[in-house]
Protein backbone atom coordinates (compact mmCIF):
# COMPACT_ATOMS: atom_id res chain seq x y z
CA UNK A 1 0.00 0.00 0.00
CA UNK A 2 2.75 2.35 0.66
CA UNK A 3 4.44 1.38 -2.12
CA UNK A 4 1.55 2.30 -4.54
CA UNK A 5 1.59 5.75 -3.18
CA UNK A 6 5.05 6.69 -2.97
CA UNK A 7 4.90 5.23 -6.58
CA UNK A 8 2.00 7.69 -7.49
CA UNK A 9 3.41 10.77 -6.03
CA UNK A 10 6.97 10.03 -7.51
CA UNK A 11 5.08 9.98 -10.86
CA UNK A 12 3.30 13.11 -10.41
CA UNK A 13 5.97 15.35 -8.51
CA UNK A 14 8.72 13.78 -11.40
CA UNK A 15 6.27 14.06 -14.14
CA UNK A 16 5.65 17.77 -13.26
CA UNK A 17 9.61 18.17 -12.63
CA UNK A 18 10.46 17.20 -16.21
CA UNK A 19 7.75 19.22 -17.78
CA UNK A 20 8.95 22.42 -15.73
CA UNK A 21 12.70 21.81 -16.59
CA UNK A 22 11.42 20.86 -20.75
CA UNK A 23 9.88 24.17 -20.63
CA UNK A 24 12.71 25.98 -19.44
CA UNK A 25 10.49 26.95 -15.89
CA UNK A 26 11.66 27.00 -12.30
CA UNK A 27 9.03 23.33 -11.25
CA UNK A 28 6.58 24.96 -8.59
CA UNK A 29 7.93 22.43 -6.41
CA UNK A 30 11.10 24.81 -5.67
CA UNK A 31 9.52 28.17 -5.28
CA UNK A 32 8.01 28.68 -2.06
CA UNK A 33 5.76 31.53 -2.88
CA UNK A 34 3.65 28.38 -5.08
CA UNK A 35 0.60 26.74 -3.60
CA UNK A 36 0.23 23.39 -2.97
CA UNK A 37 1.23 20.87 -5.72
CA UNK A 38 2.77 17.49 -4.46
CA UNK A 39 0.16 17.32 -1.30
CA UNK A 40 -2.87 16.73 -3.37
CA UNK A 41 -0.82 14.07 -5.20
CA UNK A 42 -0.11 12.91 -2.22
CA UNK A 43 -3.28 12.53 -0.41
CA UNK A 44 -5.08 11.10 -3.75
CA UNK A 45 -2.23 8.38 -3.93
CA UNK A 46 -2.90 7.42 -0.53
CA UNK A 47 -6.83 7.59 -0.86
CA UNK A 48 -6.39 5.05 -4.20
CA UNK A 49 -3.83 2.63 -2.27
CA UNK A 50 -6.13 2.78 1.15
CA UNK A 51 -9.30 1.95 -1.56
CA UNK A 52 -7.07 -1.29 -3.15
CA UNK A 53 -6.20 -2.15 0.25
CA UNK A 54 -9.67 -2.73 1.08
CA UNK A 55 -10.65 -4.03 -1.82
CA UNK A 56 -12.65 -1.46 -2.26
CA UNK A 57 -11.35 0.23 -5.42
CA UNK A 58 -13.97 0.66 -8.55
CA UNK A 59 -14.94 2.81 -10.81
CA UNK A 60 -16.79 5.17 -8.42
CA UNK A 61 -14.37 5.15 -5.40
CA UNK A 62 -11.50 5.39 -7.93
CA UNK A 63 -13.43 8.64 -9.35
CA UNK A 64 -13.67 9.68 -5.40
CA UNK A 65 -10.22 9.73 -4.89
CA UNK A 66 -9.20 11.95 -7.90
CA UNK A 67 -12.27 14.10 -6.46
CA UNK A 68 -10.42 14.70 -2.99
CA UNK A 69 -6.99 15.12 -4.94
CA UNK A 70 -8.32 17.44 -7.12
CA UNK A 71 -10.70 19.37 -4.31
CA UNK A 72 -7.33 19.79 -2.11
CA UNK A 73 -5.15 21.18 -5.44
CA UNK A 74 -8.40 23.76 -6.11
CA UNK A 75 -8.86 25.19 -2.66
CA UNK A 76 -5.15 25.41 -2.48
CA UNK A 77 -5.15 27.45 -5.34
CA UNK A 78 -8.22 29.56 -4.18
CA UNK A 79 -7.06 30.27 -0.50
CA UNK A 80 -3.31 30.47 -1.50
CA UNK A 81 -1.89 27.64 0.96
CA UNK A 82 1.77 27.18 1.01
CA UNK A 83 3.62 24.10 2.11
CA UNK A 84 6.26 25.25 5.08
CA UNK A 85 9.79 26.40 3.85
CA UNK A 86 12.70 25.68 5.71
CA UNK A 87 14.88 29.26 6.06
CA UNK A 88 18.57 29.51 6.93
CA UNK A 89 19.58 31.72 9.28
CA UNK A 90 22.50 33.52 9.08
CA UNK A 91 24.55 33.59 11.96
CA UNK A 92 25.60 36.37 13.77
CA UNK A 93 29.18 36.86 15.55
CA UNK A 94 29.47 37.68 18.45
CA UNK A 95 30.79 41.23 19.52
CA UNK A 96 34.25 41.78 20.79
């Protein structure tokens, strides 16, 4: 089950990598000021492989899943939600 997902989000996040780079674009994955764009992938990978895990998976729950992923990417986009970014900070010597 885990495997399916990592699987799934390395396709997406590489997929979307390669297409960035192609065009000659900076991938949205490496500008912090983007919205969300490998956490839907994420969560929709994990809703699919929780779904096959259960034996659950069919047309309509398969359709359910991209519904969530794709739900999560649009109110991302409309409420401008960041992933958290790591920041260096500089440090500062000490005064003699």
């Amino acid at each position: 089950m885990i495997g399916l997902s990592v699987l799934a989000f390395a396709t997406a996040f590489g997929g979307g990598v390669i297409r960035d780079l192609l065009a000659n674009r900076t991938p949205p994955v490496l500008r912090p000021d983007q919205d969300l764009y490998a956490v839907p992938a994420i969560i929709g990978a994990t809703t699919s492989a929780l779904l096959l895990h259960f034996d659950s998976y069919n047309t309509l729950t398969g359709g359910a899943a991209f519904l969530v992923a794709l739900s999560v990417r649009l109110l991302a986009l409309r409420f401008h939600w960041h992933t958290t970014v790591a920041v260096a900070k500089t440090l500062r010597r000490p005064k003699r």
